[in-house]
Protein backbone atom coordinates (compact mmCIF):
# COMPACT_ATOMS: atom_id res chain seq x y z
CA UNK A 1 -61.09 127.15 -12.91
CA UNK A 2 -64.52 126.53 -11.76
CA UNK A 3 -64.06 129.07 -8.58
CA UNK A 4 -62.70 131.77 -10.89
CA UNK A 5 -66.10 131.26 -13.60
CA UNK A 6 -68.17 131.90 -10.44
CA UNK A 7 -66.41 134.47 -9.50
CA UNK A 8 -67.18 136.57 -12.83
CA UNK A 9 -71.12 136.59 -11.67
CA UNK A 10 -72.85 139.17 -10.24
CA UNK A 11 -73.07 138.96 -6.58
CA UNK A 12 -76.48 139.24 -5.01
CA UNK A 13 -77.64 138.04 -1.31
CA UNK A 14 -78.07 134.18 -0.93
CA UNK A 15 -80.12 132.19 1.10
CA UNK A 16 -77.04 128.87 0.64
CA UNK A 17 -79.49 126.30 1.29
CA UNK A 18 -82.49 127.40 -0.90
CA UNK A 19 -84.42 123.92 -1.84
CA UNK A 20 -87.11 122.19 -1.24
CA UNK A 21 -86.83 121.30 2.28
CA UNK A 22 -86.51 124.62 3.68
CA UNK A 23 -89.49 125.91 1.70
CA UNK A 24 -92.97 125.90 3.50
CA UNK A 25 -96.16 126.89 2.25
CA UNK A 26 -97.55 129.13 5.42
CA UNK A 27 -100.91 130.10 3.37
CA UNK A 28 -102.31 129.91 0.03
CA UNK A 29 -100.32 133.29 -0.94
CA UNK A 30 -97.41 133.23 1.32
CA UNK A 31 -94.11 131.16 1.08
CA UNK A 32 -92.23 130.19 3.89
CA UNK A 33 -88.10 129.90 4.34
CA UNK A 34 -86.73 128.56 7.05
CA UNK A 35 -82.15 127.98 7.85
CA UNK A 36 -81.07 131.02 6.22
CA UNK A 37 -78.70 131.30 9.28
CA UNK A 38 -75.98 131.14 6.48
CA UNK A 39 -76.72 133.78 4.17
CA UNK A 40 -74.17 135.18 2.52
CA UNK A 41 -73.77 137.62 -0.47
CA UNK A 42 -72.49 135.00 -3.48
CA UNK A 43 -73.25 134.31 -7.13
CA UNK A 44 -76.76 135.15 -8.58
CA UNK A 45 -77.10 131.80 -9.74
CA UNK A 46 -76.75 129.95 -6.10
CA UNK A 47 -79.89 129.76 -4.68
CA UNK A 48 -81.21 128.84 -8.24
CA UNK A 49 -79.17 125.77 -8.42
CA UNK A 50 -79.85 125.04 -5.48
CA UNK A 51 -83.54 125.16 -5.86
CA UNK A 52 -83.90 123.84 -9.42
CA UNK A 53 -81.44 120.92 -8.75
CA UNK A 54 -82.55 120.20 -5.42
CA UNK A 55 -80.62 116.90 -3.38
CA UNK A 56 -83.63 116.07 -2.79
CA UNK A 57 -86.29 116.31 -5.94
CA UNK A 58 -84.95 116.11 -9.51
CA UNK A 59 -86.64 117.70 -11.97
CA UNK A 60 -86.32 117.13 -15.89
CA UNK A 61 -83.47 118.93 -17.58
CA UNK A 62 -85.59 120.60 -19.84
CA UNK A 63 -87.85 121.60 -17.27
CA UNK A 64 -84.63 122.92 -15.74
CA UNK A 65 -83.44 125.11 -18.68
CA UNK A 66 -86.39 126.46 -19.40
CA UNK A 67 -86.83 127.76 -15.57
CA UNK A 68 -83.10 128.77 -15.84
CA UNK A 69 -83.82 130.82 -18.79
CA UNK A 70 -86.67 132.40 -17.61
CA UNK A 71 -84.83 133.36 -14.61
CA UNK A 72 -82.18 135.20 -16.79
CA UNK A 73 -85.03 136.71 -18.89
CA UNK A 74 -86.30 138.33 -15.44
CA UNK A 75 -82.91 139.55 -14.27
CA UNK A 76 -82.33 140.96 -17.10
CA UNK A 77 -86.38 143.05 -17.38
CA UNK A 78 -85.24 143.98 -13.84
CA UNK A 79 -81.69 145.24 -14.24
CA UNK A 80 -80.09 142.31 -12.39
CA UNK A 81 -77.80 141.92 -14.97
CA UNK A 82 -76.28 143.14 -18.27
CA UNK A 83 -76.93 141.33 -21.18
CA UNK A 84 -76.01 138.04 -20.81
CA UNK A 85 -77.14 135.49 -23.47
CA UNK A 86 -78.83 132.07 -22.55
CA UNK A 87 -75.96 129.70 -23.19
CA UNK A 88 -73.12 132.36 -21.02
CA UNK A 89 -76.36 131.68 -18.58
CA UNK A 90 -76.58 128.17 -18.23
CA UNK A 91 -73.01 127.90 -18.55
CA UNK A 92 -72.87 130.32 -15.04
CA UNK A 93 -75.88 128.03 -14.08
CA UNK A 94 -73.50 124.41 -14.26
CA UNK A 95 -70.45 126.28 -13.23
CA UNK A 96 -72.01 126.86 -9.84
CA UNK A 97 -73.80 124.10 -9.56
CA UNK A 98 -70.59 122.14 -10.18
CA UNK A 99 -68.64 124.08 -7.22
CA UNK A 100 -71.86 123.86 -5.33
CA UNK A 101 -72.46 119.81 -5.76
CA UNK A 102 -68.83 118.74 -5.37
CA UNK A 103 -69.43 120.51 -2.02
CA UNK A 104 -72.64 118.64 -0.88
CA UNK A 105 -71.25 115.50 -1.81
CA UNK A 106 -68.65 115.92 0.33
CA UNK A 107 -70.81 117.42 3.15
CA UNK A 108 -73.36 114.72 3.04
CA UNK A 109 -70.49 112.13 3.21
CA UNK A 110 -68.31 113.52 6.04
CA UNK A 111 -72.05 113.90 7.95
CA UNK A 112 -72.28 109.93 7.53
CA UNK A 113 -68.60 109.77 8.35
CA UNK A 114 -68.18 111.99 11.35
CA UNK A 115 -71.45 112.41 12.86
CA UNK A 116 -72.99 109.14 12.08
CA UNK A 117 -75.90 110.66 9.95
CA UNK A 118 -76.02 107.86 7.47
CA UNK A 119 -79.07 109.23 5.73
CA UNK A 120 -77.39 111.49 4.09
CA UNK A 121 -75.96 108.97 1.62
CA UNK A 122 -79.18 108.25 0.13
CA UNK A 123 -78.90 111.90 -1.57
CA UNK A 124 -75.26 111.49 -2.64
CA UNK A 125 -76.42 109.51 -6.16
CA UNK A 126 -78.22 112.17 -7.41
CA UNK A 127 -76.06 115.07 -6.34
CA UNK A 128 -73.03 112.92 -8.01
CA UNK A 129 -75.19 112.94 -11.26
CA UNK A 130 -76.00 116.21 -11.25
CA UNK A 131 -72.26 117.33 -10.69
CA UNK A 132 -71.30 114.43 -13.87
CA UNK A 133 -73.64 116.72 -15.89
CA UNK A 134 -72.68 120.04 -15.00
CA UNK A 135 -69.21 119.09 -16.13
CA UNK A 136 -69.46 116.85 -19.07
CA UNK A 137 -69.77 119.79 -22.03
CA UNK A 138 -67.32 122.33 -20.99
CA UNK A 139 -63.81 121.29 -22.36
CA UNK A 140 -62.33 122.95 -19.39
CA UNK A 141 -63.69 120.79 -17.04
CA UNK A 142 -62.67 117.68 -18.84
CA UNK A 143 -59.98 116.80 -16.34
CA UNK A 144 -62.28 116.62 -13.79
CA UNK A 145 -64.84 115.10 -15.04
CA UNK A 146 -62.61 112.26 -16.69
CA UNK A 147 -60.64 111.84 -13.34
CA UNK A 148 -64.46 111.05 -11.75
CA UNK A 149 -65.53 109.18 -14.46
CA UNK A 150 -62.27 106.45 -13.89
CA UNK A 151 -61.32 106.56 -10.50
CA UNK A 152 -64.58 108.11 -8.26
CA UNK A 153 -67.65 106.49 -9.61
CA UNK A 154 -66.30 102.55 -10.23
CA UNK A 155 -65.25 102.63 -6.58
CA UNK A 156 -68.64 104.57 -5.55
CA UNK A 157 -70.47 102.14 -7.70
CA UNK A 158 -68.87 99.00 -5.69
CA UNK A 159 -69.79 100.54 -2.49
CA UNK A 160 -73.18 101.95 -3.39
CA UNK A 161 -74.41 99.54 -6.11
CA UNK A 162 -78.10 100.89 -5.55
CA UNK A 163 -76.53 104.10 -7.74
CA UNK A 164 -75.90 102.17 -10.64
CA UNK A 165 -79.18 103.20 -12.52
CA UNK A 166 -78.67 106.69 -11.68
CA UNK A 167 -74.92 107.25 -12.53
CA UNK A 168 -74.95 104.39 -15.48
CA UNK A 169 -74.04 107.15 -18.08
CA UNK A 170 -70.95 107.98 -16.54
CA UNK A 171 -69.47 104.88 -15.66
CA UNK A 172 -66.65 104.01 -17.78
């Protein structure tokens, strides 16, 4: 289900790994991206998830939505996309983000697993919460979310106990 909502977005070119790490500041006017080796042509709301929920910086949610719908607002001034309302927005916005996090997490643990790059697990608690989130208020994705909610996180939580704080509102 979740491939098939992405699916119905526009597709525009995409950095993939848009965030905050591959961002520099090269001058006072002029933004830098570096590893856009992977570029692709994908959903217009990638490389905003990607950016706005970041593995690696978390911003507030309403900080979030009001970037997301500000982002929609411009698309729209600039004939990105047909009239799409805020909430079929956002709702694009957590779709992706929800195929896009269930793939980091699993990324970031096969790096720890196969390539002995154990850092990586230190991101996995917020990327986990922000996939939680992204699934929580769309009936559809109930399944998932539920099947998460009782059989990942109480076995993540024994093995990462550190994540507690951070996925306590999912826990069941």
């Amino acid at each position: 289900h979740i491939a098939d909502e992405v699916a119905k977005q526009p597709n525009v070119f995409v950095h993939r790994d848009y965030h905050s790490r591959n961002l520099m500041i090269v001058d006072s006017h002029t933004l830098g991206v570096i590893d856009f080796q992977d570029a692709v042509t994908g959903a217009i709301t990638y490389d905003l998830v990607s950016l706005l929920r970041d593995a690696y910086v978390e911003w507030p949610q309403a900080r979030v939505v009001a970037w997301v719908e500000d982002f929609r607002q411009l698309l729209q001034q600039h004939g990105q996309i047909a009239q799409v309302d805020a909430a079929q927005f956002l709702q694009w916005f957590d779709y992706m983000g929800a195929q896009r996090h269930l793939k980091v997490v699993g990324i970031f643990a096969r790096l720890s697993l196969r390539d002995g790059k154990h850092g990586y697990l230190n991101d996995i608690p917020l990327v986990f919460k922000y996939l939680l989130n992204e699934l929580k208020d769309y009936a559809p994705l109930q399944p998932l979310y539920q099947w998460l909610c009782e059989r990942i996180v109480p076995v993540y939580l024994i093995k990462n106990p550190t994540a507690t704080a951070m996925l306590e509102a999912h826990s069941v």
